[in-house]
PDB file of N, CA and C in Angstrom:
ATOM      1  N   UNK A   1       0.856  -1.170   0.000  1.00  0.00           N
ATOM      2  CA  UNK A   1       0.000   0.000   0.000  1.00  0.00           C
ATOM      3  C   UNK A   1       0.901   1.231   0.000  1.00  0.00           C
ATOM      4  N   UNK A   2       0.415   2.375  -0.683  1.00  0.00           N
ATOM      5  CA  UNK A   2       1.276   3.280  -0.858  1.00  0.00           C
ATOM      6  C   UNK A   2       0.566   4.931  -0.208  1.00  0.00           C
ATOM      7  N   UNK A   3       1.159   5.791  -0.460  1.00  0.00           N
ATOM      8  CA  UNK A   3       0.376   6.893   0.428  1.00  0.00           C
ATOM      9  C   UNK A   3       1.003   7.994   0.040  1.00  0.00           C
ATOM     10  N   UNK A   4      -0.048   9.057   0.011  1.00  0.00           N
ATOM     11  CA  UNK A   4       0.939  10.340  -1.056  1.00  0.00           C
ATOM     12  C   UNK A   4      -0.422  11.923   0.260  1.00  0.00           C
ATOM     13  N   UNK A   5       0.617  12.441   0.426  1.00  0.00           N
ATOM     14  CA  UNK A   5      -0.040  13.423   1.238  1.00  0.00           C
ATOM     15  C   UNK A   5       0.100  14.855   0.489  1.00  0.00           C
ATOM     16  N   UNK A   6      -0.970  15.322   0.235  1.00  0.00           N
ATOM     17  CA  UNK A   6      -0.927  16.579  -0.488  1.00  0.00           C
ATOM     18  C   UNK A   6      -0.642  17.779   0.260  1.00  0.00           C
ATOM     19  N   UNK A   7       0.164  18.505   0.234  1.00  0.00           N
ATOM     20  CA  UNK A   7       0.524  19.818   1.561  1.00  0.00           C
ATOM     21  C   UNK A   7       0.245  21.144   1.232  1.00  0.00           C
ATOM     22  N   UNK A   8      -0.814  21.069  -0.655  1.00  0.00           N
ATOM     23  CA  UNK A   8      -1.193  22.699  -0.450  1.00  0.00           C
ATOM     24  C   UNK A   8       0.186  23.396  -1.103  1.00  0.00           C
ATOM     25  N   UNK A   9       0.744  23.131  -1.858  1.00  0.00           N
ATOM     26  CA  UNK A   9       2.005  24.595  -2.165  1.00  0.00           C
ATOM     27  C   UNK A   9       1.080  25.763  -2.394  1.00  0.00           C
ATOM     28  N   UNK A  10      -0.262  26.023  -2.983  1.00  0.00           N
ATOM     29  CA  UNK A  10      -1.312  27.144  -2.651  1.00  0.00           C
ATOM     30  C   UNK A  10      -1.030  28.002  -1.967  1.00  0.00           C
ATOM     31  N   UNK A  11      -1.724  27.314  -0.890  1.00  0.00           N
ATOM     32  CA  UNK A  11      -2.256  27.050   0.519  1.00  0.00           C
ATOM     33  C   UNK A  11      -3.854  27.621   0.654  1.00  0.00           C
ATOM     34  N   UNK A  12      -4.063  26.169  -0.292  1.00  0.00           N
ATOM     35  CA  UNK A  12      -5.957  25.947  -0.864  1.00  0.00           C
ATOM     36  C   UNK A  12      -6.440  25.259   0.624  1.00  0.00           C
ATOM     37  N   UNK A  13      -5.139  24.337   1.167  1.00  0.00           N
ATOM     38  CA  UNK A  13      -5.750  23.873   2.472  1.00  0.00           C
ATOM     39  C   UNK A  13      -4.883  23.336   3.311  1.00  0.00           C
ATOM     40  N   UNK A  14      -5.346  23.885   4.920  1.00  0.00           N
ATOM     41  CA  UNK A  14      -4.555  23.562   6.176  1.00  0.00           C
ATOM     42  C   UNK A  14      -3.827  22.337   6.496  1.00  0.00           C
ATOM     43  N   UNK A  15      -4.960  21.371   6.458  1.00  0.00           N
ATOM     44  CA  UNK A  15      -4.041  20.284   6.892  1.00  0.00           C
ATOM     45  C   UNK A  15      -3.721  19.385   5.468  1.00  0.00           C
ATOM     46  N   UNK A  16      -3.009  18.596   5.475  1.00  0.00           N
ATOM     47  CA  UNK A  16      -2.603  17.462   3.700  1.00  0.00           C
ATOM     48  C   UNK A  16      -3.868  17.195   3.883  1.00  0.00           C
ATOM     49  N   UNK A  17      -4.004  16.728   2.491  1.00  0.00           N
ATOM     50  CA  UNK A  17      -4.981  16.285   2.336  1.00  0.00           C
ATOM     51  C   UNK A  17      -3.928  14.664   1.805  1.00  0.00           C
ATOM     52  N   UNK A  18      -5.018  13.349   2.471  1.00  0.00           N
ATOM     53  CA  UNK A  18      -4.227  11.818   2.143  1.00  0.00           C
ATOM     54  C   UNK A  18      -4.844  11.294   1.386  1.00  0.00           C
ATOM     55  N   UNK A  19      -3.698  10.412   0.702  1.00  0.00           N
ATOM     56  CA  UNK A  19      -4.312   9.391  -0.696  1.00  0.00           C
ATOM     57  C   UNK A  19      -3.844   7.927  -0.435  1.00  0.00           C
ATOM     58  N   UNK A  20      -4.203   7.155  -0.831  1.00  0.00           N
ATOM     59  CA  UNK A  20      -4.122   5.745  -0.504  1.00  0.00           C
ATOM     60  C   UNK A  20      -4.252   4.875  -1.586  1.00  0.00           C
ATOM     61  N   UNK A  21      -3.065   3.714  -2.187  1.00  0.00           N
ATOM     62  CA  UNK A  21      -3.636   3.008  -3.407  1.00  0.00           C
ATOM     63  C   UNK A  21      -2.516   1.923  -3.374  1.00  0.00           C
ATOM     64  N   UNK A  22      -3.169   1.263  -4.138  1.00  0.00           N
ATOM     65  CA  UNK A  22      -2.232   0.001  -3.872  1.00  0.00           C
ATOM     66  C   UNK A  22      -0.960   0.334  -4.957  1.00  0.00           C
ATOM     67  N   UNK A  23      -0.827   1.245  -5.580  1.00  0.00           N
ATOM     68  CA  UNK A  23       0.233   1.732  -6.428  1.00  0.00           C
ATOM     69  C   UNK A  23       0.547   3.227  -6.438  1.00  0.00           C
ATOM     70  N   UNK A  24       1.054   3.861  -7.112  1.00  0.00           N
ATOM     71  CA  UNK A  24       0.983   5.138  -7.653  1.00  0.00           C
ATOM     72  C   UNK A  24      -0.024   5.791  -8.668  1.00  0.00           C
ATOM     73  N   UNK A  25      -0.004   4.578  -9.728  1.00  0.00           N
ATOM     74  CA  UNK A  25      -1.477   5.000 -10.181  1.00  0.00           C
ATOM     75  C   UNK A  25      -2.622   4.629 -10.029  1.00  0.00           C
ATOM     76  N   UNK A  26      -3.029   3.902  -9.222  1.00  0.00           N
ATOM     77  CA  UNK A  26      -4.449   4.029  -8.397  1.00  0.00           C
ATOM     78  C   UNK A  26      -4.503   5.397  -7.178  1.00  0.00           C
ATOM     79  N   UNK A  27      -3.103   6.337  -6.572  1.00  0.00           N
ATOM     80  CA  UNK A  27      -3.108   7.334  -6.031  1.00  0.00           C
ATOM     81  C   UNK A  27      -3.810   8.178  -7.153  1.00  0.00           C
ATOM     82  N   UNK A  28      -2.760   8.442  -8.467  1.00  0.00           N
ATOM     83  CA  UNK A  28      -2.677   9.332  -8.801  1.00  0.00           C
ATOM     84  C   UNK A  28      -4.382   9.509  -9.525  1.00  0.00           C
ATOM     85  N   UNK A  29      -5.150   8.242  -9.840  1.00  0.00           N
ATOM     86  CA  UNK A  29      -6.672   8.442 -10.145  1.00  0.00           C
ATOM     87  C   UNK A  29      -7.513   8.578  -8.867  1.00  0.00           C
ATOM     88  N   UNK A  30      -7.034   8.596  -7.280  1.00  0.00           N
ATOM     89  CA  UNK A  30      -7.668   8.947  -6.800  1.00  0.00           C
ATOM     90  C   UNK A  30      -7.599  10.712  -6.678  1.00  0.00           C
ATOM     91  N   UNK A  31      -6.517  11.052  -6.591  1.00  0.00           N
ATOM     92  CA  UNK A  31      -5.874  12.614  -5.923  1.00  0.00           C
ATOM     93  C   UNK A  31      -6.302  13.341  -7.714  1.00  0.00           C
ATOM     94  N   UNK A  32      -6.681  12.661  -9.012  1.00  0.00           N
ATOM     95  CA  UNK A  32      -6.866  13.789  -9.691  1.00  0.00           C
ATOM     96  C   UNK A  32      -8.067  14.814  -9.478  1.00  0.00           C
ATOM     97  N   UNK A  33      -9.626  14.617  -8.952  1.00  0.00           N
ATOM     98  CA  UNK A  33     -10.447  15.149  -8.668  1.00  0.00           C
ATOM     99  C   UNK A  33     -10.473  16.219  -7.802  1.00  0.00           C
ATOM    100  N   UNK A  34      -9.321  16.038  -6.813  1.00  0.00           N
ATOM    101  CA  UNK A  34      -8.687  17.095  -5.607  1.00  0.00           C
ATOM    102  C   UNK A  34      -8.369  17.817  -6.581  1.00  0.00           C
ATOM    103  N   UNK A  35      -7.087  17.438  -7.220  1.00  0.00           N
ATOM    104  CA  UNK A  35      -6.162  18.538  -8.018  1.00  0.00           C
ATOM    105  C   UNK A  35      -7.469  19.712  -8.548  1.00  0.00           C
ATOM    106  N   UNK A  36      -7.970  18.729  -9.562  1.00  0.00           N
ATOM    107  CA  UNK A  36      -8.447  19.647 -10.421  1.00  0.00           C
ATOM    108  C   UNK A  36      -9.678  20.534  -9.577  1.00  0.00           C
ATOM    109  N   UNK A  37     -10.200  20.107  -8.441  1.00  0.00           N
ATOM    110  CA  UNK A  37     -10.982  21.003  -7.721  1.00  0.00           C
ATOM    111  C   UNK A  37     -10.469  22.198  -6.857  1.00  0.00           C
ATOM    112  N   UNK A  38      -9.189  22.084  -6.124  1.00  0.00           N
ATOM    113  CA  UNK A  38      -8.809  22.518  -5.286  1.00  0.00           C
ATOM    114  C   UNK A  38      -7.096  23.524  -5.769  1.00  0.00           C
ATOM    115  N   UNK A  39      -6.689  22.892  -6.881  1.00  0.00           N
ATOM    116  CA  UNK A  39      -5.311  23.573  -7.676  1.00  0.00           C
ATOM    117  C   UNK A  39      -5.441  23.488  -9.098  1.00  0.00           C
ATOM    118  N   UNK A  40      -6.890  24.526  -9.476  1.00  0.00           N
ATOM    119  CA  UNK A  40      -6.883  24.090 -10.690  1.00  0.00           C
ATOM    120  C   UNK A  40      -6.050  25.441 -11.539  1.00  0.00           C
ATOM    121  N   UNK A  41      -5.520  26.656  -9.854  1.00  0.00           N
ATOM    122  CA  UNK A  41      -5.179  27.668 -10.618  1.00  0.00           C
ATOM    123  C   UNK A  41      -3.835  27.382 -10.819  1.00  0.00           C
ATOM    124  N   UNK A  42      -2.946  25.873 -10.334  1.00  0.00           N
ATOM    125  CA  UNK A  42      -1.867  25.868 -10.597  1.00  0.00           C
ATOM    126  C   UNK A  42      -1.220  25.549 -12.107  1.00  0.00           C
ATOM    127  N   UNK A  43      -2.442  24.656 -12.377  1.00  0.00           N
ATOM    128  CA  UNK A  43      -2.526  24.034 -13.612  1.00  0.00           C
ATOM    129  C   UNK A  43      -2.029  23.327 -14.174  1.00  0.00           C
ATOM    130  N   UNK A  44      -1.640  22.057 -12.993  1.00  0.00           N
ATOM    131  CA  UNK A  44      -0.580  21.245 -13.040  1.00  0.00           C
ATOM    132  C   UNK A  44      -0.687  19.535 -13.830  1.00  0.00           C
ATOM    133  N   UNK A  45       0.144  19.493 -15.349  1.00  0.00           N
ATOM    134  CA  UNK A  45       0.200  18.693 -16.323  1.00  0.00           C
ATOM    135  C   UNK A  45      -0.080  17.582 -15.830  1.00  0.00           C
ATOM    136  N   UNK A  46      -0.605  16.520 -16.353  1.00  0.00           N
ATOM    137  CA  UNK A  46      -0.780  15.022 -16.305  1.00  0.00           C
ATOM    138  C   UNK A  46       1.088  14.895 -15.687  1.00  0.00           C
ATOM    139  N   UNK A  47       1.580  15.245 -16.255  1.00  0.00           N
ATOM    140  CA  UNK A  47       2.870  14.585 -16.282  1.00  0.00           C
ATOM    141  C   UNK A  47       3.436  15.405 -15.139  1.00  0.00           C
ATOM    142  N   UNK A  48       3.501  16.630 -14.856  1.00  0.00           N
ATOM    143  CA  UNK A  48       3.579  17.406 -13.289  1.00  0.00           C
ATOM    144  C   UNK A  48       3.314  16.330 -12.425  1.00  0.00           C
ATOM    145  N   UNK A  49       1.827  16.345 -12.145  1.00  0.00           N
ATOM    146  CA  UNK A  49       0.816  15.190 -11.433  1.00  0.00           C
ATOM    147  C   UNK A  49       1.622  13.639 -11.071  1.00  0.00           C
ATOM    148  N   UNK A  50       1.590  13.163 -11.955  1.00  0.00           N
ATOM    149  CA  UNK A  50       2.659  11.949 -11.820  1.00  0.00           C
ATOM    150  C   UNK A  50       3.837  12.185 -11.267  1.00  0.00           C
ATOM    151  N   UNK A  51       4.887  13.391 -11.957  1.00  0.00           N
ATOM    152  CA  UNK A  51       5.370  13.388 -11.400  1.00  0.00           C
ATOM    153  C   UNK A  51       6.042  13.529  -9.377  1.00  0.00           C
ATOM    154  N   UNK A  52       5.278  14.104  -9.320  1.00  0.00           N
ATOM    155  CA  UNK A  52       4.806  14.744  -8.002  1.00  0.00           C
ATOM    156  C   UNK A  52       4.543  13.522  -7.006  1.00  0.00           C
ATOM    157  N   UNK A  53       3.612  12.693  -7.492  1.00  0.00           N
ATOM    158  CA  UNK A  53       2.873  11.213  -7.140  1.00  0.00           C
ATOM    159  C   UNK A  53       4.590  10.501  -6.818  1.00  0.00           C
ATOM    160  N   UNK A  54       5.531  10.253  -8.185  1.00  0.00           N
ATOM    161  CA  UNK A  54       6.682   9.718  -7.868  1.00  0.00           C
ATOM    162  C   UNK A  54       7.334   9.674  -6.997  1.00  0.00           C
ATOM    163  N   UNK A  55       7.634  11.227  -6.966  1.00  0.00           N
ATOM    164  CA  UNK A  55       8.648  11.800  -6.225  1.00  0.00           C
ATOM    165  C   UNK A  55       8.427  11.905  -4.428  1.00  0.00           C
ATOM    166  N   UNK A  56       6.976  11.780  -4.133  1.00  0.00           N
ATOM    167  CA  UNK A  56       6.280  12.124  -2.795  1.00  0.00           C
ATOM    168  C   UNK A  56       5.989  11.217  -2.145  1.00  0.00           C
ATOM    169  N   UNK A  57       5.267  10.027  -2.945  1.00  0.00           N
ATOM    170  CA  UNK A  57       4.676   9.060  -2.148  1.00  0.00           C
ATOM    171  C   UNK A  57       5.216   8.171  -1.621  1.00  0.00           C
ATOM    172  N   UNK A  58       4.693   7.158  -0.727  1.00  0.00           N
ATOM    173  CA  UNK A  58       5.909   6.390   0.322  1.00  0.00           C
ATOM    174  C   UNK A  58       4.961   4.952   0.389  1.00  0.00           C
ATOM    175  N   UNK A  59       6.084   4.230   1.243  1.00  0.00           N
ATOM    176  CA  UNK A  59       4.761   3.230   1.422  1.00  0.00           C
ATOM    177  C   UNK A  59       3.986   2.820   2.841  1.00  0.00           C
ATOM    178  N   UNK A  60       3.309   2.880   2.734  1.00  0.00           N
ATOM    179  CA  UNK A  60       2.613   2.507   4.122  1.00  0.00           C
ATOM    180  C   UNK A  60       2.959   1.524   4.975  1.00  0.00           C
ATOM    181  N   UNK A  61       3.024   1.495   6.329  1.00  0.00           N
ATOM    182  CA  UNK A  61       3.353   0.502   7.286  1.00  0.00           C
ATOM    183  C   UNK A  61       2.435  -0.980   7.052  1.00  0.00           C
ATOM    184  N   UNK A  62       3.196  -1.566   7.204  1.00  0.00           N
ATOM    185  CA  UNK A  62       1.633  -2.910   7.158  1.00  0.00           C
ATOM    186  C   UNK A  62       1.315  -2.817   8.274  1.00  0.00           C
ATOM    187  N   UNK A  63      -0.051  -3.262   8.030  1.00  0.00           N
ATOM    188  CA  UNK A  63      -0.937  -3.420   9.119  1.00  0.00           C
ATOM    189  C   UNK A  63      -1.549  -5.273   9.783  1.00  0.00           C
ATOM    190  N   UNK A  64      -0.359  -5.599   9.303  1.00  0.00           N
ATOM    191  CA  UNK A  64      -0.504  -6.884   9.868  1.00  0.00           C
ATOM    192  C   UNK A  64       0.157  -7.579  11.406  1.00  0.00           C
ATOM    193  N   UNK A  65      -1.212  -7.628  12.033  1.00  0.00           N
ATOM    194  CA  UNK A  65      -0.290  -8.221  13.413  1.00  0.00           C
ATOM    195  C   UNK A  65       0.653  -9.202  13.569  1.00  0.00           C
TER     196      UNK A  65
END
């Protein structure tokens, strides 16, 4: 599981906003609806977007006891 926290370079909003996917691109189709609602004055490329997704996201702790 992977995890990508959005921090606003805006500052459209206070706290990250979190994404969750079993890859990068199941993040990056969840976090596009944010983008484009919330930074649409940044106007940031498919390929920005991804990139960003790459460069940011991490992977999540398992959650297995």
């Amino acid at each position: 599981m992977r995890g990508f926290d959005c921090h606003a370079p805006d500052g459209t909003h206070d706290e990250p906003e979190h994404f969750e996917g079993e890859d990068d691109e199941e993040i990056y189709r969840k976090s596009q609806a944010h983008i484009a609602e919330y930074h649409a004055e940044l106007a940031f490329t498919e390929e920005q977007h991804r990139a960003m997704i790459a460069n940011q996201a991490y992977n999540m702790p398992s959650s297995r006891a």
